[in-house]
Protein backbone atom coordinates (compact mmCIF):
# COMPACT_ATOMS: atom_id res chain seq x y z
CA UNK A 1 -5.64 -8.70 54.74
CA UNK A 2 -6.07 -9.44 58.66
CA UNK A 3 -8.88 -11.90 58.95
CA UNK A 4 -11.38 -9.28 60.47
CA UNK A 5 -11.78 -6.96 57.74
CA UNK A 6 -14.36 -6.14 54.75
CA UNK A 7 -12.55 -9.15 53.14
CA UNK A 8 -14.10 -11.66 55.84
CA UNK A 9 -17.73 -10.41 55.24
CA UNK A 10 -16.93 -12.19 51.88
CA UNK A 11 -15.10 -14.83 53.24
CA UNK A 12 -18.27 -17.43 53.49
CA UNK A 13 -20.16 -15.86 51.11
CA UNK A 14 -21.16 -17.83 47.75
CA UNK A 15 -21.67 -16.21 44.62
CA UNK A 16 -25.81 -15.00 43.99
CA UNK A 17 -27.51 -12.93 41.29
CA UNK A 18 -26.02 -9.39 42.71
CA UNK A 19 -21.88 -10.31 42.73
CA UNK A 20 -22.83 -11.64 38.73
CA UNK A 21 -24.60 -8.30 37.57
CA UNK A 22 -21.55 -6.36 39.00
CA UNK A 23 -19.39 -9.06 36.92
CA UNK A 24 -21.57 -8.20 34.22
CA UNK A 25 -21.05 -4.13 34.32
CA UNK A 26 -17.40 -4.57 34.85
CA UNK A 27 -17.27 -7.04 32.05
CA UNK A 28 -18.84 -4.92 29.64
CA UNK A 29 -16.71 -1.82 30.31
CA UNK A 30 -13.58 -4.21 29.66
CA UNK A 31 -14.65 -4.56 26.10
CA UNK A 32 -15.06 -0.75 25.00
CA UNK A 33 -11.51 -1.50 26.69
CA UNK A 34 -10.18 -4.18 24.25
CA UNK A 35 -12.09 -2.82 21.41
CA UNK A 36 -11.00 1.07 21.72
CA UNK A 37 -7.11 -0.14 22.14
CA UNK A 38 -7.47 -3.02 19.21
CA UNK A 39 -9.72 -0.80 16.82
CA UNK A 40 -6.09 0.62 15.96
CA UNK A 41 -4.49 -2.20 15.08
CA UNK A 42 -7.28 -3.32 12.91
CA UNK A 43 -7.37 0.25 10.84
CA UNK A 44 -3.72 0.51 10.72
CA UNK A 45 -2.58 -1.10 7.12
CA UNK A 46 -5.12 1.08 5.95
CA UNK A 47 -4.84 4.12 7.68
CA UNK A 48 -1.16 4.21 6.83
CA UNK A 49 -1.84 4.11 3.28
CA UNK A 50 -4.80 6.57 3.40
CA UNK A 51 -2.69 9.34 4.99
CA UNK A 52 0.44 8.06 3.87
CA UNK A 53 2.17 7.27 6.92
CA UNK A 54 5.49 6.02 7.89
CA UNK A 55 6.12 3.31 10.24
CA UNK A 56 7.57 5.38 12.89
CA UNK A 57 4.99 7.93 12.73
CA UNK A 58 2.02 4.70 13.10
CA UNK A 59 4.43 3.32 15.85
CA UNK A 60 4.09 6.88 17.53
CA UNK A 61 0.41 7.42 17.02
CA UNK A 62 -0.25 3.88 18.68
CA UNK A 63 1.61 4.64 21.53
CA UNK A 64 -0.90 7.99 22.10
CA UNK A 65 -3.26 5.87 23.59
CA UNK A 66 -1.40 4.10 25.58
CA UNK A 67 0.84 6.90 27.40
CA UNK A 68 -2.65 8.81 28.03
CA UNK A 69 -3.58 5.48 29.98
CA UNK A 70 -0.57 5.94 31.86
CA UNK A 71 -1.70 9.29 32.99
CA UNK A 72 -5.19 7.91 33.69
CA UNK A 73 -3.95 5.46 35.76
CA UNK A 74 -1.56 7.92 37.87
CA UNK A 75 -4.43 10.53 38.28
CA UNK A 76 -7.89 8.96 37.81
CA UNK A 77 -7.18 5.77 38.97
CA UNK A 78 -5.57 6.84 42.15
CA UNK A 79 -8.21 9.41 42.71
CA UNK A 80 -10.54 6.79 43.28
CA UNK A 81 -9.49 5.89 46.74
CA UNK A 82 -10.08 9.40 47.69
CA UNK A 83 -13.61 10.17 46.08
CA UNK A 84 -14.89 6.27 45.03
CA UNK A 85 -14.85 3.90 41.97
CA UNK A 86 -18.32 4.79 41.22
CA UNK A 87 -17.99 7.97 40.31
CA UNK A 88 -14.44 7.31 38.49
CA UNK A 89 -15.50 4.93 36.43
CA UNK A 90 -18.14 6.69 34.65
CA UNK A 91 -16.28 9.69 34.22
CA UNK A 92 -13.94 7.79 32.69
CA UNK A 93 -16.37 6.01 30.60
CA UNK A 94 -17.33 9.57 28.70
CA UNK A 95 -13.70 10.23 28.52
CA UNK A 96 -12.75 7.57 26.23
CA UNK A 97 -16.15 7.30 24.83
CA UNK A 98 -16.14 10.68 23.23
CA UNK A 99 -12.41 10.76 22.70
CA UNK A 100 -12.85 7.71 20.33
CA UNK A 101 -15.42 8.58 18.43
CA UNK A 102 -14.04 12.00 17.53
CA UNK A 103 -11.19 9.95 16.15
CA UNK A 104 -13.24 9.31 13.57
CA UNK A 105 -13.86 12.64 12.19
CA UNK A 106 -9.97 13.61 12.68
CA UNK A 107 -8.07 14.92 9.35
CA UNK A 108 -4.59 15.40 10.44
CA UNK A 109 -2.56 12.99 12.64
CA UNK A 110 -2.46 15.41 15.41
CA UNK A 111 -5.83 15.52 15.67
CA UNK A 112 -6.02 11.57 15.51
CA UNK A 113 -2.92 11.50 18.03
CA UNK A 114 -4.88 14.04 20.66
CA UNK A 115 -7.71 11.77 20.27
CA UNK A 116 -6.13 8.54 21.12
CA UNK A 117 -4.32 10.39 24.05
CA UNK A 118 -7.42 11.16 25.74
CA UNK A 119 -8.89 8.02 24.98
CA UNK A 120 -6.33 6.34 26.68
CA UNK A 121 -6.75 8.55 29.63
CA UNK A 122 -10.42 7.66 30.35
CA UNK A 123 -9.26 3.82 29.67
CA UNK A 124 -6.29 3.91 31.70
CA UNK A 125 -8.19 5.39 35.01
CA UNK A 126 -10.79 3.14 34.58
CA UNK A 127 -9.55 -0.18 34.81
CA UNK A 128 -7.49 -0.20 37.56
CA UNK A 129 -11.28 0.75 39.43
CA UNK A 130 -13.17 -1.80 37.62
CA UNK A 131 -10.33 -4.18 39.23
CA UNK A 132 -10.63 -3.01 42.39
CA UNK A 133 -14.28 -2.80 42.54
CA UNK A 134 -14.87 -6.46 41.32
CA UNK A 135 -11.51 -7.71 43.53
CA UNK A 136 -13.68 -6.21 47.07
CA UNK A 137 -17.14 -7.19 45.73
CA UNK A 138 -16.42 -11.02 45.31
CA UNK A 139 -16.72 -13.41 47.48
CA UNK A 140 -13.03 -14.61 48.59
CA UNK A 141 -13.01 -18.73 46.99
CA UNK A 142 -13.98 -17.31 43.48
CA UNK A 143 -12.25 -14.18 43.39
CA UNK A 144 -9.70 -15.22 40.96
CA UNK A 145 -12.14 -16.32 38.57
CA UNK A 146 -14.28 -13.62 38.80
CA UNK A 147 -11.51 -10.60 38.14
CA UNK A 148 -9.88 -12.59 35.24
CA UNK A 149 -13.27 -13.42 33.83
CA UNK A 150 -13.99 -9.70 33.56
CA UNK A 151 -10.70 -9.20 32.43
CA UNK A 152 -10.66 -11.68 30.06
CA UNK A 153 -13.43 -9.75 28.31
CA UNK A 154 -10.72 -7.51 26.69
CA UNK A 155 -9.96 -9.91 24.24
CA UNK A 156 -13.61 -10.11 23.19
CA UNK A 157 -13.34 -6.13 22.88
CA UNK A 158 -10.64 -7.06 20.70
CA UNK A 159 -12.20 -9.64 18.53
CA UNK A 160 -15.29 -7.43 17.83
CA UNK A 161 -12.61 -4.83 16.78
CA UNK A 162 -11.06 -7.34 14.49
CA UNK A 163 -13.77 -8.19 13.05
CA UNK A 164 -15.26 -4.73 12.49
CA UNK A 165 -11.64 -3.91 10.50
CA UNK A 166 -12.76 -6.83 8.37
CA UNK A 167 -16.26 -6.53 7.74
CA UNK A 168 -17.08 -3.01 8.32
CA UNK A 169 -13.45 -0.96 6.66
CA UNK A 170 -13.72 -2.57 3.38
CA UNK A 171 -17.61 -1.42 2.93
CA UNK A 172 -17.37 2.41 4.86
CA UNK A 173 -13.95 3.00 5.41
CA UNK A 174 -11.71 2.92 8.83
CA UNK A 175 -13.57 5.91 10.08
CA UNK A 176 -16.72 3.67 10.18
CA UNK A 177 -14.63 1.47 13.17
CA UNK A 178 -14.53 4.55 15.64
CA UNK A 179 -18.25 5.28 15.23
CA UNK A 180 -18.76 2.33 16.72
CA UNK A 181 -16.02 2.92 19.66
CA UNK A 182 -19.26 5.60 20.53
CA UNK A 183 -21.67 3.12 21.40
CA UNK A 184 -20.50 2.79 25.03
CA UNK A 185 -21.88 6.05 25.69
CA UNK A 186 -25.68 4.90 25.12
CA UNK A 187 -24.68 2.30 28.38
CA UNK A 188 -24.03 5.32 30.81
CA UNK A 189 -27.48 5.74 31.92
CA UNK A 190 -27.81 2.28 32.99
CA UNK A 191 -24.68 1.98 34.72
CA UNK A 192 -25.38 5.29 36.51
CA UNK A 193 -28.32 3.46 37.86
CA UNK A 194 -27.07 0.31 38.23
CA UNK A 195 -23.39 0.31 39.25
CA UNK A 196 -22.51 -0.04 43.15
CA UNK A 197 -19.53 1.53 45.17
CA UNK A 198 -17.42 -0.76 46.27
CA UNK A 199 -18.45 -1.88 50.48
CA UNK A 200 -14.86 -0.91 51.24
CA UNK A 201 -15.43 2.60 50.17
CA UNK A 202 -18.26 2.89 51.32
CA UNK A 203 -17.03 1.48 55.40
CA UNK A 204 -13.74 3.74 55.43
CA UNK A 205 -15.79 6.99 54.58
CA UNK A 206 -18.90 6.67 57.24
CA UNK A 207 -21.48 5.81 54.80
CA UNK A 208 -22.33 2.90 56.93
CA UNK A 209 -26.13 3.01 55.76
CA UNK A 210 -25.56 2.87 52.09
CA UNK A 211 -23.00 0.11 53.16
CA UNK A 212 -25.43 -2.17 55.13
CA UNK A 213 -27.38 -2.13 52.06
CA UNK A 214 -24.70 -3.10 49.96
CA UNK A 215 -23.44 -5.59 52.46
CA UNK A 216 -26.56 -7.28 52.62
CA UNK A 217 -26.50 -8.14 48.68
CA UNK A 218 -23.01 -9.21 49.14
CA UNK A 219 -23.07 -11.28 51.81
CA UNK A 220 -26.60 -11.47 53.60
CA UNK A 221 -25.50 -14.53 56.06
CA UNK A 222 -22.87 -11.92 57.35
CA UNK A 223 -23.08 -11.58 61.52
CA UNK A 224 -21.27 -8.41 61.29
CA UNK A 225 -22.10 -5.12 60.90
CA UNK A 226 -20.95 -2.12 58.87
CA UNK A 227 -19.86 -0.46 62.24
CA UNK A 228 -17.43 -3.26 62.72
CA UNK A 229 -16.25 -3.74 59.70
CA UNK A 230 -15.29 0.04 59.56
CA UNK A 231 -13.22 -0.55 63.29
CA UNK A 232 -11.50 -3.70 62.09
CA UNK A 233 -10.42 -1.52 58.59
CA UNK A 234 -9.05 1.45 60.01
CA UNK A 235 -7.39 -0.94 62.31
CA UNK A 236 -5.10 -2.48 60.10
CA UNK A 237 -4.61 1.15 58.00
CA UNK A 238 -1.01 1.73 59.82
CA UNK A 239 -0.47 4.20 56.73
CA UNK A 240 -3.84 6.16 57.86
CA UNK A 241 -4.40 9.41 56.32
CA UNK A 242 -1.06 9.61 54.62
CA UNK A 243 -0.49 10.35 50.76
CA UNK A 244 -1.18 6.73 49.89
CA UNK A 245 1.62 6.12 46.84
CA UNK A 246 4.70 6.11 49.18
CA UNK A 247 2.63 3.41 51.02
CA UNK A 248 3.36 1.51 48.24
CA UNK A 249 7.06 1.65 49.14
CA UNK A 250 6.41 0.73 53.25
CA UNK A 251 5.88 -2.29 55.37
CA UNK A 252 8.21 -4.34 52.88
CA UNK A 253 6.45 -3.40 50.00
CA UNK A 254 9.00 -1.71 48.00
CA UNK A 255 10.81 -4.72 46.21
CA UNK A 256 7.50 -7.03 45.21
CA UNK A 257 6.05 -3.15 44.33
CA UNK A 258 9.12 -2.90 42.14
CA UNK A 259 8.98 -6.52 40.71
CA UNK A 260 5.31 -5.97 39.79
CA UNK A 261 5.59 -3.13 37.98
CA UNK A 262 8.05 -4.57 35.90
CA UNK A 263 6.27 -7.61 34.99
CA UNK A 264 3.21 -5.41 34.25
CA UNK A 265 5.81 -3.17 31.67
CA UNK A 266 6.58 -6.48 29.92
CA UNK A 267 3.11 -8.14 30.02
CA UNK A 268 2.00 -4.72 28.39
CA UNK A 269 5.02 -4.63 25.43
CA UNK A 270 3.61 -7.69 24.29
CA UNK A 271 0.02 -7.09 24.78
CA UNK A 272 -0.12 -3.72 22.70
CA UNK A 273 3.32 -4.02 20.67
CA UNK A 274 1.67 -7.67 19.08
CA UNK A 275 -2.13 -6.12 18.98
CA UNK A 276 -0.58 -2.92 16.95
CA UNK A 277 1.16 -4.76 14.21
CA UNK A 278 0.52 -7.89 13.97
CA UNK A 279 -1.33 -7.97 11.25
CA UNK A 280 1.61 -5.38 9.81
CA UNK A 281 4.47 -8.62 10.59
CA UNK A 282 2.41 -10.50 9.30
CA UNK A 283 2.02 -9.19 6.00
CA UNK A 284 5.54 -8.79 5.81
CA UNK A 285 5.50 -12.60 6.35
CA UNK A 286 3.71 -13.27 2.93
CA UNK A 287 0.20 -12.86 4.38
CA UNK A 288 -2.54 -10.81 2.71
CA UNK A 289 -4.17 -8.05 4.60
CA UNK A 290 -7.24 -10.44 4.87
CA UNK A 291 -6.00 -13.27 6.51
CA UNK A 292 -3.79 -11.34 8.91
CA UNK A 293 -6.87 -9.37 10.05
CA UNK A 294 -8.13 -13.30 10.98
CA UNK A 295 -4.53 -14.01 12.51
CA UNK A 296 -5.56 -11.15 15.12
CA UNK A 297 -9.08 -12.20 15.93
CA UNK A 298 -7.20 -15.56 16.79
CA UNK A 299 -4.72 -13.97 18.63
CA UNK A 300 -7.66 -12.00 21.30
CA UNK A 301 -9.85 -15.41 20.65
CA UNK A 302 -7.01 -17.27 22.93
CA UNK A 303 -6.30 -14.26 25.45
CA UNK A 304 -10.23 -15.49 25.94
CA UNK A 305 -8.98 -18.54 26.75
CA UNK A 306 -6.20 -17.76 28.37
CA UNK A 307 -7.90 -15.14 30.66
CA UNK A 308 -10.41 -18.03 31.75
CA UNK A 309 -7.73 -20.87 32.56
CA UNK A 310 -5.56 -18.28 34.20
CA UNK A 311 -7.98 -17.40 37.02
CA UNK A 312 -8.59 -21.13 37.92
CA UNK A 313 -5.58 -22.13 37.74
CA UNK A 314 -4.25 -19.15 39.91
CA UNK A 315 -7.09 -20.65 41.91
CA UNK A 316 -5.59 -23.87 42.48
CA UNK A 317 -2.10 -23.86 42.34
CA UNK A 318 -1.59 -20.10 43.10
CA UNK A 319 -0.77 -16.85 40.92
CA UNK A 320 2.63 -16.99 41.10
CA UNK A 321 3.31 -20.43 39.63
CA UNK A 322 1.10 -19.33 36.92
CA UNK A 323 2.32 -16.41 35.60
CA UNK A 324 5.60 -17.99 35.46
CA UNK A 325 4.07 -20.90 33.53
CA UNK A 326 2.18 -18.02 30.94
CA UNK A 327 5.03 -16.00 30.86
CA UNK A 328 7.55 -18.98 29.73
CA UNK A 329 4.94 -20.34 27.01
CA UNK A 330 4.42 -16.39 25.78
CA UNK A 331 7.96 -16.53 24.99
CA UNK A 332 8.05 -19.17 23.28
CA UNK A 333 4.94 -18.88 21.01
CA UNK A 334 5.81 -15.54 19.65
CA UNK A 335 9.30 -16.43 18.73
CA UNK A 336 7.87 -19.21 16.93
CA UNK A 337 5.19 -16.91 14.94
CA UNK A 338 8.51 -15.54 13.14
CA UNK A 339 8.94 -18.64 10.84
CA UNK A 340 6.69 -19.76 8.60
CA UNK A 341 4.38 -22.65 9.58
CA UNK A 342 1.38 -24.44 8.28
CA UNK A 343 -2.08 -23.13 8.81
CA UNK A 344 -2.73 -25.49 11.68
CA UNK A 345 0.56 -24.99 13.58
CA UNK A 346 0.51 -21.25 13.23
CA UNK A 347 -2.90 -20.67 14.20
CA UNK A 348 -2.04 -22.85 17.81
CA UNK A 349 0.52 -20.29 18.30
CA UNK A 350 -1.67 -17.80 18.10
CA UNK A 351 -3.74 -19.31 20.30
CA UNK A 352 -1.06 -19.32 23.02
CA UNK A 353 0.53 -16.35 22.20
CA UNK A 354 -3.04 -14.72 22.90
CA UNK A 355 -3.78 -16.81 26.06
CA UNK A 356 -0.25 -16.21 27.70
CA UNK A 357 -0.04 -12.20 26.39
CA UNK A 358 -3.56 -10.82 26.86
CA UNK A 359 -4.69 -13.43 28.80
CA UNK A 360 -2.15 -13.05 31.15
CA UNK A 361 -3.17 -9.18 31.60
CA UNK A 362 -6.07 -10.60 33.53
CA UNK A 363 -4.10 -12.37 36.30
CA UNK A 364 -1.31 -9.69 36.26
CA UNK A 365 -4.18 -7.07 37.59
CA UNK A 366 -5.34 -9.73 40.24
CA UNK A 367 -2.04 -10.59 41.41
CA UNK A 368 -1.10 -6.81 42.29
CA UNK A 369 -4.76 -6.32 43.40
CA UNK A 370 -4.52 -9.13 46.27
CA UNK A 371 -0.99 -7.54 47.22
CA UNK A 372 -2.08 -4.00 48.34
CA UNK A 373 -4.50 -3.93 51.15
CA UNK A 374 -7.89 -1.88 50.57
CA UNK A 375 -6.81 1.86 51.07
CA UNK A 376 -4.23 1.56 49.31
CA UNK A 377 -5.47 -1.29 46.73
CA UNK A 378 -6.40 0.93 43.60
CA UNK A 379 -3.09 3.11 44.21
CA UNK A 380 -1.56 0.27 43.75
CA UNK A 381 -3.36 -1.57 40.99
CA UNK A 382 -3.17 2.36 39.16
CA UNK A 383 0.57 2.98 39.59
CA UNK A 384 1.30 -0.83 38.35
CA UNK A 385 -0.45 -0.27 35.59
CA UNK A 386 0.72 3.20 34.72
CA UNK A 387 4.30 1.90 35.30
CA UNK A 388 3.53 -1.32 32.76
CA UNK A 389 1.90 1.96 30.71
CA UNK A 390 5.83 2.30 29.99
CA UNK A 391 6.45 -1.12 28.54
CA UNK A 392 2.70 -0.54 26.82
CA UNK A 393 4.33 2.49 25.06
CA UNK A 394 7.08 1.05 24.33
CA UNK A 395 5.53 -1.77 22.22
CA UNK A 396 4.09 -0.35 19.18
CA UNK A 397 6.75 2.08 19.36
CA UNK A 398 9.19 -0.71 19.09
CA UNK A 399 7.03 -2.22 16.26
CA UNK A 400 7.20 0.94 14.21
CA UNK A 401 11.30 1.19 14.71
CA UNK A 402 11.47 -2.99 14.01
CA UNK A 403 9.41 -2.48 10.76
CA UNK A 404 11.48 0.65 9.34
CA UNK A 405 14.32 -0.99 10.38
CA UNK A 406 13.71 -3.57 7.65
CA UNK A 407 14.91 -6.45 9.81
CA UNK A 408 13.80 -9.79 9.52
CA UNK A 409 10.47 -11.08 10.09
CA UNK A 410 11.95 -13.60 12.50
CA UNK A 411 13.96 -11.44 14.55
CA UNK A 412 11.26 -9.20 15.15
CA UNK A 413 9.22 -11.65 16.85
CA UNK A 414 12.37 -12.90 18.60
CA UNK A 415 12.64 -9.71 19.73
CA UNK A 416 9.27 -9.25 21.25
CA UNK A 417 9.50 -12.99 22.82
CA UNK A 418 12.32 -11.87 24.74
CA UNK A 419 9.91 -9.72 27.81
CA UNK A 420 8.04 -12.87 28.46
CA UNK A 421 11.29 -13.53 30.01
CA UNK A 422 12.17 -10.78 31.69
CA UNK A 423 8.55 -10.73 33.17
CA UNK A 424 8.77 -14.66 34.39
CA UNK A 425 12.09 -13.65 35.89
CA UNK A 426 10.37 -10.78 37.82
CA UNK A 427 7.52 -12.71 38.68
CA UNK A 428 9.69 -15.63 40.56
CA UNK A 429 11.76 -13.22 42.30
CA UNK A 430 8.82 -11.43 44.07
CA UNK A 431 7.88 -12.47 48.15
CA UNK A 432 5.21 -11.18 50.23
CA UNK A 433 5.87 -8.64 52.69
CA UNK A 434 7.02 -11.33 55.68
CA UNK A 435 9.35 -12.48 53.35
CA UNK A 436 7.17 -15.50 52.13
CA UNK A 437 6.47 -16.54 49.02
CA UNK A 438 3.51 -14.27 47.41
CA UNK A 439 1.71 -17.47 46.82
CA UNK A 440 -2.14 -17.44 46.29
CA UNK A 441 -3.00 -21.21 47.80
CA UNK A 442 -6.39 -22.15 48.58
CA UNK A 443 -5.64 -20.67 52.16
CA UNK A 444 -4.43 -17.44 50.89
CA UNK A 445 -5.89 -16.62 47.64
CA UNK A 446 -7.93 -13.23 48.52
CA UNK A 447 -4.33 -11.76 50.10
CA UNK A 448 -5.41 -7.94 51.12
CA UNK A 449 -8.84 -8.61 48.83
């Protein structure tokens, strides 16, 4: 982003009590996020043997939710430039809300599948807004740690989902697990009332006073006004009016656009294909159903970790160096899972595996987010992640076909080591528009932010 834009009102600003509560909201919508995609994973041993199930068809039911995030994130998410993130994000918060909990009154699997689809919907054309909204609402030297912070909070969605397929399944059944995925709706008054539109919105559509208000929350040692701010945005919006996806492909975009999208597809295999079966593999691997339930609240215990040390080191060194870093070590920790190891060794690589998978989600979002400048930024962030939606469908799909296949425990977790490759590979070959190095240094970590 040119230096006089909505991202220099932030530029000086430090963090106060209003940038945390929209942290907070944001946060909190990322775990219905990690526990409505996880919850599956958790039921799935014994939702397979309640309605008999094959693999394949388990493999095909978990990828519902994630193609219908893919379609969220093409429609909703996009939409959001057009009509705000406010509004987006709580429609999409009854979307997946309802969706989920009906899952748990579904008898047939096309009910359950339908379900999951729209789930995945409301989830998929929500985050790319919630990453948008907290990438222009933070001030510019903790921006990193802020968006990977929130996004980090997936994993603790996905711990409370582990451990609700532990403690609640065995006393009232799976069905008990998306009851709970319900609950978010009971937040939708509050966040109705509480939840701001983002000060970029609000400048490029001429609601200057609702944006003075905002900007004085954000930033109230800002000289500027909303007037300029607006004047210095439309500015540097050489794509204007135009349909904003093939902006995507101008101004030198197209290859990094390309390269992004791919790492986002492999980042996403792992996340979901490891989060689906998991604790499958790992009864294959001589576990009981118990302990592998505890292998994946480990697993979304490191992305926590991972999600944390991501952001600040992405602060310090840059994004680029440190995806490269996650995506190397996520290869390597998940083809390690497929041999056996002692209880201490094992549970370190699910530490990293989590950290460098889920937790690498987190800076994945931020490093597309900082690419795209503002009118284009959740157009970007959405088609990224609908295009990763691919790889995302393509995990627990692959799971099911690895698991019929009857192959070795080993070389299914080979197998799924092998995008953390592909994604570091993408990852080093992308450059910023000039042809520089898309490197997030102290001088350019907020890039189009």
């Amino acid at each position: 982003m040119n230096p006089s834009s909505s991202g220099d009102a932030l530029d000086g600003a430090r963090v106060n009590s209003f940038h945390l509560v929209i942290m907070f909201w944001c946060s909190l919508l990322m775990v219905f996020d990690g526990y409505d995609l996880v919850i599956y994973g958790s039921v799935l041993p014994d939702l397979m043997a309640d309605w008999h199930l094959p693999a394949v068809t388990a493999g095909l039911i978990g990828s519902a939710a994630l193609f219908g995030m893919m379609i969220g994130a093409l429609t909703l998410g996009s939409l959001s430039d057009k009509f705000g993130r406010r509004i987006v994000i709580l429609t999409c918060l009854v979307l997946f809300s309802v969706s989920a909990l009906v899952n748990g009154f579904c008898t047939t699997s096309t009910e359950f599948v339908l379900c999951r689809f729209f789930t995945g919907v409301g989830l998929g054309g929500m985050v790319p807004n919630i990453v948008a909204l907290m990438t222009e609402m933070s001030p510019k030297r903790k921006r990193n740690v802020m968006v990977t912070v929130m996004l980090s909070c997936f994993s603790v969605g996905g711990v409370i989902a582990a451990l609700t397929g532990k403690v609640i399944t065995p006393h009232f059944g799976w069905r008990a697990n998306f009851y709970v995925a319900g609950l978010p709706l009971l937040a939708f008054p509050i966040l109705y009332r509480w939840l701001p539109e983002s000060l970029s919105f609000l400048v490029l559509n001429n609601r200057l006073d609702d944006a003075r208000k905002v900007l004085r929350k954000l930033a109230p040692d800002f000289k500027g006004t909303p007037e300029s701010l607006a004047i210095a945005m439309r500015a540097e919006m050489t794509g204007g009016n135009r349909a904003r996806a093939p902006q995507l492909f101008t101004e030198r975009r197209a290859l990094n656009t390309l390269l992004i999208w791919l790492s986002f597809g492999m980042c996403m295999l792992m996340v979901y294909g490891l989060n689906t079966w998991l604790p499958k593999l790992m009864i294959a691997n001589g576990y009981s159903i118990g302990s592998s339930l505890s292998f994946l609240i480990t697993l979304n215990a490191g992305a926590i970790l991972g999600g944390l040390v991501s952001g600040l080191l992405a602060d310090k060194f840059g994004g680029k160096p440190t995806l490269i870093l996650f995506f190397a070590v996520a290869a390597v920790s998940i083809g390690l899972l497929g041999f056996r190891q002692n209880a201490i060794v094992l549970n370190i690589l699910l530490l990293l595996a989590g950290a460098t998978t889920i937790g690498t989600l987190c800076i994945v979002h931020a490093f597309a987010a900082q690419f795209y400048p503002p009118h284009i930024r959740s157009t970007g962030v959405g088609w990224a992640a609908a295009a990763g939606r691919f790889g995302a469908v393509a995990g627990p799909a692959l799971g099911g076909f690895l698991v019929s296949a009857g192959l070795p425990v080993t070389v299914n977790f080979m197998i799924f080591a092998v995008p953390g490759v592909i994604a570091a590979i993408a990852v080093t070959l992308t450059s910023s528009r000039d042809g520089k190095s898309v490197e997030h240094s102290k001088a350019s970590v907020a890039i189009a932010k």
